[in-house]
PDB file of N, CA and C in Angstrom:
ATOM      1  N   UNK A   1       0.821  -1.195   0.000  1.00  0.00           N
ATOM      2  CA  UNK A   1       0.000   0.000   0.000  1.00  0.00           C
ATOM      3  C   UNK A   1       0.860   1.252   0.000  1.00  0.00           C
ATOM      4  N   UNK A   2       1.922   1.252   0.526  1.00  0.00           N
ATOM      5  CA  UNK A   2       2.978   2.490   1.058  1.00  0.00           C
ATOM      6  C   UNK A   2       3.453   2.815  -0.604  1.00  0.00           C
ATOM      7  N   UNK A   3       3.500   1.655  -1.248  1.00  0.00           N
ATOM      8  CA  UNK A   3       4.255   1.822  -2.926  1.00  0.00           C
ATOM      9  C   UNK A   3       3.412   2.873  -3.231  1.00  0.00           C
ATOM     10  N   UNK A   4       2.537   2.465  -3.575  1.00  0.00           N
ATOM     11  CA  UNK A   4       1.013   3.004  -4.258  1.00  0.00           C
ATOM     12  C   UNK A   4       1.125   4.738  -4.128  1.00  0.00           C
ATOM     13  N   UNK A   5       0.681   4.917  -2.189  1.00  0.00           N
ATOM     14  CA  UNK A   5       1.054   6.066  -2.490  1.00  0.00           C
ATOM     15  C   UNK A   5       2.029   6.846  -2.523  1.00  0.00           C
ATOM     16  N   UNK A   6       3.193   6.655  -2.533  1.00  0.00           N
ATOM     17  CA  UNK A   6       4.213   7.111  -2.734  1.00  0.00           C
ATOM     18  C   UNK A   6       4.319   7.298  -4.240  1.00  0.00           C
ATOM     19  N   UNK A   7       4.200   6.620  -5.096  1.00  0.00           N
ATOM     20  CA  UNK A   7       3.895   6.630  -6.481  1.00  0.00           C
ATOM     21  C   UNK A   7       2.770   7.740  -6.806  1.00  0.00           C
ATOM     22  N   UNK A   8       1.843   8.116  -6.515  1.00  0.00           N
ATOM     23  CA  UNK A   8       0.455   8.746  -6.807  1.00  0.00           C
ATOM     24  C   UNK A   8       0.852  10.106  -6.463  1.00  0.00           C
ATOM     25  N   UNK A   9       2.071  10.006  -5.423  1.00  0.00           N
ATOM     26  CA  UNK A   9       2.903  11.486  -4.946  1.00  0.00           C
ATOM     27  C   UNK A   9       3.851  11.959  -5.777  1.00  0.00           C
ATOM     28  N   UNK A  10       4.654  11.200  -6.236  1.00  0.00           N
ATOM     29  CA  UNK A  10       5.337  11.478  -7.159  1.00  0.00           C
ATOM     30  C   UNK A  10       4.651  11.710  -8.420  1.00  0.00           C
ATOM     31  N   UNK A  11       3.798  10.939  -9.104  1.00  0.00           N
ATOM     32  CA  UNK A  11       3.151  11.294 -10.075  1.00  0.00           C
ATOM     33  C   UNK A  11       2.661  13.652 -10.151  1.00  0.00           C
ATOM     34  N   UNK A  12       2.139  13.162  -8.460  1.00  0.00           N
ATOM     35  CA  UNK A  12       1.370  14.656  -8.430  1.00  0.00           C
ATOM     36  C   UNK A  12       2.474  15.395  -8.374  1.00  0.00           C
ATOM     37  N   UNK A  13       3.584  15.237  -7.948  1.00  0.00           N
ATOM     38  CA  UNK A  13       4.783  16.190  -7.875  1.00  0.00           C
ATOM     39  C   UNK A  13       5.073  16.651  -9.396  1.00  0.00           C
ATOM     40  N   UNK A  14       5.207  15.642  -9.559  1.00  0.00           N
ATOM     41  CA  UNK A  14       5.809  15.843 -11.530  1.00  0.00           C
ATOM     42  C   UNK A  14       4.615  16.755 -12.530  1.00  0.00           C
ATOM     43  N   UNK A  15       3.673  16.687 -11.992  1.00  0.00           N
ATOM     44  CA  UNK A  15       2.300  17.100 -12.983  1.00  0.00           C
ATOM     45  C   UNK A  15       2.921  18.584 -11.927  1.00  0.00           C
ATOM     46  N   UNK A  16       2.585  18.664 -10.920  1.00  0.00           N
ATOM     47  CA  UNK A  16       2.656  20.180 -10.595  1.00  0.00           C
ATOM     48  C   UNK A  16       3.690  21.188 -10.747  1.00  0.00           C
ATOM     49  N   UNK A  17       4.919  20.101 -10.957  1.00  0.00           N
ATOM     50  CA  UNK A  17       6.483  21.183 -11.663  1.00  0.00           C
ATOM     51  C   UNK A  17       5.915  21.276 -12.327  1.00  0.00           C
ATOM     52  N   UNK A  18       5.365  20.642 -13.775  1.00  0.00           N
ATOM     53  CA  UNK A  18       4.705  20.644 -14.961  1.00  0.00           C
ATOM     54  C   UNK A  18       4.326  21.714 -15.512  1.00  0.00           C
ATOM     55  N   UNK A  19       3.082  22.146 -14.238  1.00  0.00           N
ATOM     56  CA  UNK A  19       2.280  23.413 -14.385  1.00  0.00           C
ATOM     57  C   UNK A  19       3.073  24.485 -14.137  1.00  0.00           C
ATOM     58  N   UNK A  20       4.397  24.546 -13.673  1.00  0.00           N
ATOM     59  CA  UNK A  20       5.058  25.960 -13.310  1.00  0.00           C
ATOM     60  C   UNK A  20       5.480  25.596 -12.445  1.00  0.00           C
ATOM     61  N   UNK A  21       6.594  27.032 -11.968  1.00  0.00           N
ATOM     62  CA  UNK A  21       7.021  27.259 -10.759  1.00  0.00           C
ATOM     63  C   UNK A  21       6.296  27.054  -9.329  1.00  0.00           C
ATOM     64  N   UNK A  22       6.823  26.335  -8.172  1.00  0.00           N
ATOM     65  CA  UNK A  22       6.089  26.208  -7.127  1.00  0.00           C
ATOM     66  C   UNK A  22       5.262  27.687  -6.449  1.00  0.00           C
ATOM     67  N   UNK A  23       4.214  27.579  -6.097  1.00  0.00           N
ATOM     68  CA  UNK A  23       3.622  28.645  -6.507  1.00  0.00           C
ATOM     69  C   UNK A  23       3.581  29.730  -4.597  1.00  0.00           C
ATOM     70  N   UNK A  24       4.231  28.949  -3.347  1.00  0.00           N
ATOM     71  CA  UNK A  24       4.513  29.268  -2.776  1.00  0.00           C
ATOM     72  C   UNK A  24       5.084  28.296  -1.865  1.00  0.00           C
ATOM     73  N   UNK A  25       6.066  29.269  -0.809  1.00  0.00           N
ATOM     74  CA  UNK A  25       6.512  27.900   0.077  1.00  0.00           C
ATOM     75  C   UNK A  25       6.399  27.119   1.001  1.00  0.00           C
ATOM     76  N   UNK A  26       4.880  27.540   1.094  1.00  0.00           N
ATOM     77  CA  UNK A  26       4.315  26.322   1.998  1.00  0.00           C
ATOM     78  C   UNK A  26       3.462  25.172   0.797  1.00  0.00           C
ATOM     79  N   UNK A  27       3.783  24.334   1.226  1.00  0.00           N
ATOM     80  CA  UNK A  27       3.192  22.894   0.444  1.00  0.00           C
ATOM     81  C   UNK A  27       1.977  22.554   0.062  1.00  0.00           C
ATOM     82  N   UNK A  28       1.264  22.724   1.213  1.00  0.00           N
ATOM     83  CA  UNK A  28      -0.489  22.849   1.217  1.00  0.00           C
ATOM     84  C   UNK A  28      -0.748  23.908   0.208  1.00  0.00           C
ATOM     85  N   UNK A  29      -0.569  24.980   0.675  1.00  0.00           N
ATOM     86  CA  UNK A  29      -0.517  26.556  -0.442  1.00  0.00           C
ATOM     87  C   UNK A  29      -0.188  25.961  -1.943  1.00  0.00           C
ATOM     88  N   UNK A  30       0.825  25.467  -2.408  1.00  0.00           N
ATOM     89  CA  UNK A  30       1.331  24.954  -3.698  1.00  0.00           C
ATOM     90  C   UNK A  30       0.671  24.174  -4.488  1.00  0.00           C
ATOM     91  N   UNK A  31       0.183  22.805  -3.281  1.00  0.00           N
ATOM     92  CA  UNK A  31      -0.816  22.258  -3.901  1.00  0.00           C
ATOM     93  C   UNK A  31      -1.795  22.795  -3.924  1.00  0.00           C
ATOM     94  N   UNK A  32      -2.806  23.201  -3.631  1.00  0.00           N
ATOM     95  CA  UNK A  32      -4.089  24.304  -4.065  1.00  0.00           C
ATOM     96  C   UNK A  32      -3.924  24.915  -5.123  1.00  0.00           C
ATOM     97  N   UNK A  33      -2.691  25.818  -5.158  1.00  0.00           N
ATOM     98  CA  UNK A  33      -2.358  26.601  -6.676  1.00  0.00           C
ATOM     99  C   UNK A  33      -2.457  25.907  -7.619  1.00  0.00           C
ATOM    100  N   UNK A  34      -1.848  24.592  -7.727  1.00  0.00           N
ATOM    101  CA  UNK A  34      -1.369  23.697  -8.801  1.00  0.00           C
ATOM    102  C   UNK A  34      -3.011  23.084  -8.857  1.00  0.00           C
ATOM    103  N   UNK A  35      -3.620  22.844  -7.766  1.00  0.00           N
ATOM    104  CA  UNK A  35      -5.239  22.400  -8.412  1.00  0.00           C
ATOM    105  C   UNK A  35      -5.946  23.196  -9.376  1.00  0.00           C
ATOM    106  N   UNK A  36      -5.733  24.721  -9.439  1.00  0.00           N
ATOM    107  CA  UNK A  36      -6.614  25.427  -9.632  1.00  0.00           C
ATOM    108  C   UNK A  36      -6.020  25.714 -11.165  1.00  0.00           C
ATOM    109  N   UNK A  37      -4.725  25.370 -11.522  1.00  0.00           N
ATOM    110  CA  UNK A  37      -4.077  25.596 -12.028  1.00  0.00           C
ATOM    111  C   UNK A  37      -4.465  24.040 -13.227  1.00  0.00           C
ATOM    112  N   UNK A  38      -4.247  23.300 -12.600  1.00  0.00           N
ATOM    113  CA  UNK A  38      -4.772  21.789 -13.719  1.00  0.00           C
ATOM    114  C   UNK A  38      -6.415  22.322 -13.484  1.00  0.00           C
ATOM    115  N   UNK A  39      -7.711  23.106 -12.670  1.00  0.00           N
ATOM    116  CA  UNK A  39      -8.466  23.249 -13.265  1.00  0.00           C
ATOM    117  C   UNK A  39      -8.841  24.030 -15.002  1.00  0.00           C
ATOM    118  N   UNK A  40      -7.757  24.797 -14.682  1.00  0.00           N
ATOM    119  CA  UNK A  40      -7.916  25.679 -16.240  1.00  0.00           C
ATOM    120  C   UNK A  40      -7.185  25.377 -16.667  1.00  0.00           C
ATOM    121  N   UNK A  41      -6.314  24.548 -17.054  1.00  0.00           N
ATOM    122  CA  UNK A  41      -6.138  23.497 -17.763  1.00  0.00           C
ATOM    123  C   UNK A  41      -6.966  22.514 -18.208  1.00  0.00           C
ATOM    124  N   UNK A  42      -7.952  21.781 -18.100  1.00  0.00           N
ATOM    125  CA  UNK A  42      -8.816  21.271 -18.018  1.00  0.00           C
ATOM    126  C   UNK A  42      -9.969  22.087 -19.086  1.00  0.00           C
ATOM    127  N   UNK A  43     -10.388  22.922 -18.243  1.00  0.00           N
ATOM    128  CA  UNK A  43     -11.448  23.703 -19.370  1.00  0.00           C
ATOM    129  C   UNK A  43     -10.473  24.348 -20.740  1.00  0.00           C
ATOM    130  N   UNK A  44      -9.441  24.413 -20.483  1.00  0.00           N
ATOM    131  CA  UNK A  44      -9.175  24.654 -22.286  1.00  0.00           C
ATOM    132  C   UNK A  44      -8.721  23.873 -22.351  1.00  0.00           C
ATOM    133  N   UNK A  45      -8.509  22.403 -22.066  1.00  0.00           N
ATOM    134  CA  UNK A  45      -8.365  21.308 -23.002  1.00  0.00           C
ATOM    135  C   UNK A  45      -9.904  21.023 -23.695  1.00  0.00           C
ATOM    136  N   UNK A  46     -10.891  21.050 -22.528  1.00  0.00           N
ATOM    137  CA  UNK A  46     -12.132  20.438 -23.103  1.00  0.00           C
ATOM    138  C   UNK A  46     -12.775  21.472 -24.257  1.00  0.00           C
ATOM    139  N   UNK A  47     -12.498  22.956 -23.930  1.00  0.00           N
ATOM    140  CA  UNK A  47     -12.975  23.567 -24.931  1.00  0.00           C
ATOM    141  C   UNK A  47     -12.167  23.538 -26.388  1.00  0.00           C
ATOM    142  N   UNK A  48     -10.995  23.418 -26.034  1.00  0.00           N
ATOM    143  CA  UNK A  48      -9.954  22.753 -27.581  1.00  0.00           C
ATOM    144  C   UNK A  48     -10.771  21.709 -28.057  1.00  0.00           C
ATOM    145  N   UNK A  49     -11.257  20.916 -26.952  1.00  0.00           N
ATOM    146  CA  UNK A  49     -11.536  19.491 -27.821  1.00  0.00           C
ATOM    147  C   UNK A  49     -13.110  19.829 -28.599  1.00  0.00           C
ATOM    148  N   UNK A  50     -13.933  20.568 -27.853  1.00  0.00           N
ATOM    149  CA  UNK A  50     -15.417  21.252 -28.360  1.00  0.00           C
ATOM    150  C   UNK A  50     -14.846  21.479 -30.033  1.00  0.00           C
ATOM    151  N   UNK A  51     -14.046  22.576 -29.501  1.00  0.00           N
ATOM    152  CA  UNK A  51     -14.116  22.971 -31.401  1.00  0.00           C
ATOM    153  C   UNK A  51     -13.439  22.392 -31.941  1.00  0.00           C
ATOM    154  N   UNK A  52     -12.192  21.579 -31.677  1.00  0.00           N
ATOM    155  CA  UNK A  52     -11.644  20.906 -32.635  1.00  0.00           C
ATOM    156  C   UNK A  52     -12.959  19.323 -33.263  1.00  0.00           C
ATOM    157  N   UNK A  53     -14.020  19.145 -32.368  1.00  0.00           N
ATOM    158  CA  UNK A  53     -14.586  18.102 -32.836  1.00  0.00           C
ATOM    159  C   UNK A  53     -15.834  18.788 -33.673  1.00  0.00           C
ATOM    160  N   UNK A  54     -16.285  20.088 -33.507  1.00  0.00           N
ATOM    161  CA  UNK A  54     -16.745  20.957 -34.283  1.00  0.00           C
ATOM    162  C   UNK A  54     -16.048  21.109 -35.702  1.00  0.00           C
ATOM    163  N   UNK A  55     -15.149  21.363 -35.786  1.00  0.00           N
ATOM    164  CA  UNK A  55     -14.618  21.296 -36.666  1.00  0.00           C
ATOM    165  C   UNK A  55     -14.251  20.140 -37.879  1.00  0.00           C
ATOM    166  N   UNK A  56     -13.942  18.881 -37.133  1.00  0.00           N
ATOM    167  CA  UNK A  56     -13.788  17.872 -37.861  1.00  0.00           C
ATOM    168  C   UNK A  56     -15.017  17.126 -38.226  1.00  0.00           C
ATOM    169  N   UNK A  57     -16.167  17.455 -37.714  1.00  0.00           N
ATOM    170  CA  UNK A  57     -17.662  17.510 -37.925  1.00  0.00           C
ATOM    171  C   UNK A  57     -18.030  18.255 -39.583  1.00  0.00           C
ATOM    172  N   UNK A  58     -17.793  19.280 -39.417  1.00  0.00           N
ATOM    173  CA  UNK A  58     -18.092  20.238 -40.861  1.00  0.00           C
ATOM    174  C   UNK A  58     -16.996  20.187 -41.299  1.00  0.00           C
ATOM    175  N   UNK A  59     -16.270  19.294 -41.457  1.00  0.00           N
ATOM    176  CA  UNK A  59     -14.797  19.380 -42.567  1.00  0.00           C
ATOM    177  C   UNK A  59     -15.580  18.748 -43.667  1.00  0.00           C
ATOM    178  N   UNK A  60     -15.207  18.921 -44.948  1.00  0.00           N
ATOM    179  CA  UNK A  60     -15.588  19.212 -46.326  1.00  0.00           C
ATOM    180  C   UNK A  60     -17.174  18.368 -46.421  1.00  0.00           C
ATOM    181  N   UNK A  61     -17.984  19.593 -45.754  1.00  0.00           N
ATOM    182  CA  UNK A  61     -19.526  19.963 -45.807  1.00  0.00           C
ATOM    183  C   UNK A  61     -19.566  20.719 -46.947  1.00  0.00           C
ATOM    184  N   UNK A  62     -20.458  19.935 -47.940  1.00  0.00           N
ATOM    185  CA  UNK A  62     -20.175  20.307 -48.855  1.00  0.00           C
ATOM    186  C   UNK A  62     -21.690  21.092 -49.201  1.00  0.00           C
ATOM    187  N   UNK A  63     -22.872  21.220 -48.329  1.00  0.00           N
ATOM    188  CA  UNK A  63     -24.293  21.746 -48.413  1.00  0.00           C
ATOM    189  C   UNK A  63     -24.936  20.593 -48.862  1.00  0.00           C
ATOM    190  N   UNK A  64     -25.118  19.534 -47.845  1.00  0.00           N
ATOM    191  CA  UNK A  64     -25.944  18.723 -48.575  1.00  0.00           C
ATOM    192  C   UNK A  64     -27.387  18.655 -47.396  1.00  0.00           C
ATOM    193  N   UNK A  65     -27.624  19.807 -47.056  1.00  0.00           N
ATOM    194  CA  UNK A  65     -28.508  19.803 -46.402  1.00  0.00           C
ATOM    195  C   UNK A  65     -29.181  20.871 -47.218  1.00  0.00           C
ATOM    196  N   UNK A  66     -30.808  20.465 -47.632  1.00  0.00           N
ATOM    197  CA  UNK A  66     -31.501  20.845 -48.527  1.00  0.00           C
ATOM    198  C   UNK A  66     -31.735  22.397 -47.867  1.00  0.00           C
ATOM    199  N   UNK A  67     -32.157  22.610 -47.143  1.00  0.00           N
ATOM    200  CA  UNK A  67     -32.483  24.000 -46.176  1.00  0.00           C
ATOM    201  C   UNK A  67     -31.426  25.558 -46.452  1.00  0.00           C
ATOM    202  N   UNK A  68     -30.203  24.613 -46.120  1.00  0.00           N
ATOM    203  CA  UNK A  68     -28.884  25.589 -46.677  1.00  0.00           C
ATOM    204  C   UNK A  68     -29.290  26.181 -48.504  1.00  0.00           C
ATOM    205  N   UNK A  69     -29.503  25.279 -49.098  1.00  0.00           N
ATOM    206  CA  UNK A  69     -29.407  25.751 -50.725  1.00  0.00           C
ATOM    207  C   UNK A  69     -30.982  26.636 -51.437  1.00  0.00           C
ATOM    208  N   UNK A  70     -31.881  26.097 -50.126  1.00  0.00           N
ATOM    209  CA  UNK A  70     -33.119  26.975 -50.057  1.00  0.00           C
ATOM    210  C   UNK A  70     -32.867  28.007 -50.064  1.00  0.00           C
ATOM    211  N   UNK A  71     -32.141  28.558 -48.540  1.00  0.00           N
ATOM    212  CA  UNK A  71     -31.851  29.893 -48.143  1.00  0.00           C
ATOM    213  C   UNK A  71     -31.041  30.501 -49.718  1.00  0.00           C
ATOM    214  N   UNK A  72     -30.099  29.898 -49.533  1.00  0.00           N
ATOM    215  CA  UNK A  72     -28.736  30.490 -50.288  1.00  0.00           C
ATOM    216  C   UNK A  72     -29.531  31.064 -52.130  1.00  0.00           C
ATOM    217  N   UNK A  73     -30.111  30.079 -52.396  1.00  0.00           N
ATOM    218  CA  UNK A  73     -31.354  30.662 -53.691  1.00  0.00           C
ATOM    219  C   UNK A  73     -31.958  31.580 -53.554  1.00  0.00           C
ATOM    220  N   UNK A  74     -32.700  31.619 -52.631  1.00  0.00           N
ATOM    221  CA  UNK A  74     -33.896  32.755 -51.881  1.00  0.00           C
ATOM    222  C   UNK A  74     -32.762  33.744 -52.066  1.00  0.00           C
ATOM    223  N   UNK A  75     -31.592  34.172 -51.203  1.00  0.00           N
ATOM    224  CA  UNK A  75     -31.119  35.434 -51.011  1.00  0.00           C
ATOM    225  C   UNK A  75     -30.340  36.047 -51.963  1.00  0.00           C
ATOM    226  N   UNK A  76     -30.052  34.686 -52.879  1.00  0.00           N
ATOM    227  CA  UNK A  76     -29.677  34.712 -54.576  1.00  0.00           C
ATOM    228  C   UNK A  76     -30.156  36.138 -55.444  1.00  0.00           C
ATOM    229  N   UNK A  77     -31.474  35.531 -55.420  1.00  0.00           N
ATOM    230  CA  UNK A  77     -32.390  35.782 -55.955  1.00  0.00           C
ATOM    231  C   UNK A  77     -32.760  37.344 -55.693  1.00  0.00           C
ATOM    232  N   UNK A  78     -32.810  37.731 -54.394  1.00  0.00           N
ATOM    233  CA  UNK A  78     -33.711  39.075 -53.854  1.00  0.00           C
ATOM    234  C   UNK A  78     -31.774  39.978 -54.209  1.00  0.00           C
ATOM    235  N   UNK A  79     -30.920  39.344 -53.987  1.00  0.00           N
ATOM    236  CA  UNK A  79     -29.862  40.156 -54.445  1.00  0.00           C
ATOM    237  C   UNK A  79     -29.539  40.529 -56.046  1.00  0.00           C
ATOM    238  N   UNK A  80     -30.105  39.507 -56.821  1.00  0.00           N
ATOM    239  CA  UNK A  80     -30.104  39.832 -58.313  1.00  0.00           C
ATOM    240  C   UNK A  80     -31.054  41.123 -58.736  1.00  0.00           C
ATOM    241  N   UNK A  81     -32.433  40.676 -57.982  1.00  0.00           N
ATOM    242  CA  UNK A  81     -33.389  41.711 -58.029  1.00  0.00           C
ATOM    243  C   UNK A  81     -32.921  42.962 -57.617  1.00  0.00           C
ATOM    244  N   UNK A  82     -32.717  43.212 -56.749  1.00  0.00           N
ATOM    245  CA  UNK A  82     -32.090  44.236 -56.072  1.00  0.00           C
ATOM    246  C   UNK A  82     -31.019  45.220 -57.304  1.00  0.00           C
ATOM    247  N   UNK A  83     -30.003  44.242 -57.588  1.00  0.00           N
ATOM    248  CA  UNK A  83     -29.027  44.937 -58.413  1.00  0.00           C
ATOM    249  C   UNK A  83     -29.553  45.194 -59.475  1.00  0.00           C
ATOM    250  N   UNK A  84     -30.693  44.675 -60.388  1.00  0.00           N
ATOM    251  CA  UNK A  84     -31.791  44.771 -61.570  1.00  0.00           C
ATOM    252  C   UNK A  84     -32.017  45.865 -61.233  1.00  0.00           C
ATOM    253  N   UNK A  85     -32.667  46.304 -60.343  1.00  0.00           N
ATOM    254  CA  UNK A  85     -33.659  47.651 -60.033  1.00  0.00           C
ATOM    255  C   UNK A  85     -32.596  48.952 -59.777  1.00  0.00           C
ATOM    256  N   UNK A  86     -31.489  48.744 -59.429  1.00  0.00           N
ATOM    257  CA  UNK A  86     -30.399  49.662 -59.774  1.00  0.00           C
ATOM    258  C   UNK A  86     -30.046  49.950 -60.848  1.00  0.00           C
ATOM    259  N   UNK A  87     -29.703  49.040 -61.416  1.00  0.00           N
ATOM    260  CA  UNK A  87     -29.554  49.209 -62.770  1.00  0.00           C
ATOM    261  C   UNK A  87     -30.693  49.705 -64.159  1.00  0.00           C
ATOM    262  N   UNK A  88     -31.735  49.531 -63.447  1.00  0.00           N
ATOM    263  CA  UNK A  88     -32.908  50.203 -64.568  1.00  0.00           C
ATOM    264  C   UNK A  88     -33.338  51.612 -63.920  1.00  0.00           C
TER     265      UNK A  88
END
């Protein structure tokens, strides 16, 4: 059992150099920093991962959703008109 956590300490030691400089010199204090510190870490990993899976979602969307080419006609259209009536 003593392995274990001694291992799980070291692990947390290494992740918290990781994050930076010790963040003061009391220990308790350091670790807290370093929590708050892998918290925002955390939210911009997960928000990296939001848009990067956003992204690889609409990678070469090519409009095959009927609704899109509705619109895109419709506003086609009232913009041709538009430039017609300028022009006459």
């Amino acid at each position: 059992m003593g392995k274990k956590k001694n291992k799980r300490k070291s692990i947390w030691r290494i992740w918290a150099k990781a994050l930076g400089e010790k963040g003061s010199k009391c220990d308790r204090e350091s670790d807290i920093i370093a929590m708050v510190r892998s918290f925002i870490f955390l939210t911009y990993l997960t928000t990296n991962v939001a848009i990067f899976s956003g992204v690889i979602r609409h990678w070469n969307n090519n409009g095959n959703n009927g609704n899109n080419d509705i619109i895109h006609n419709e506003v086609l259209s009232q913009s041709v008109n538009y430039v017609g009536f300028i022009n006459n």
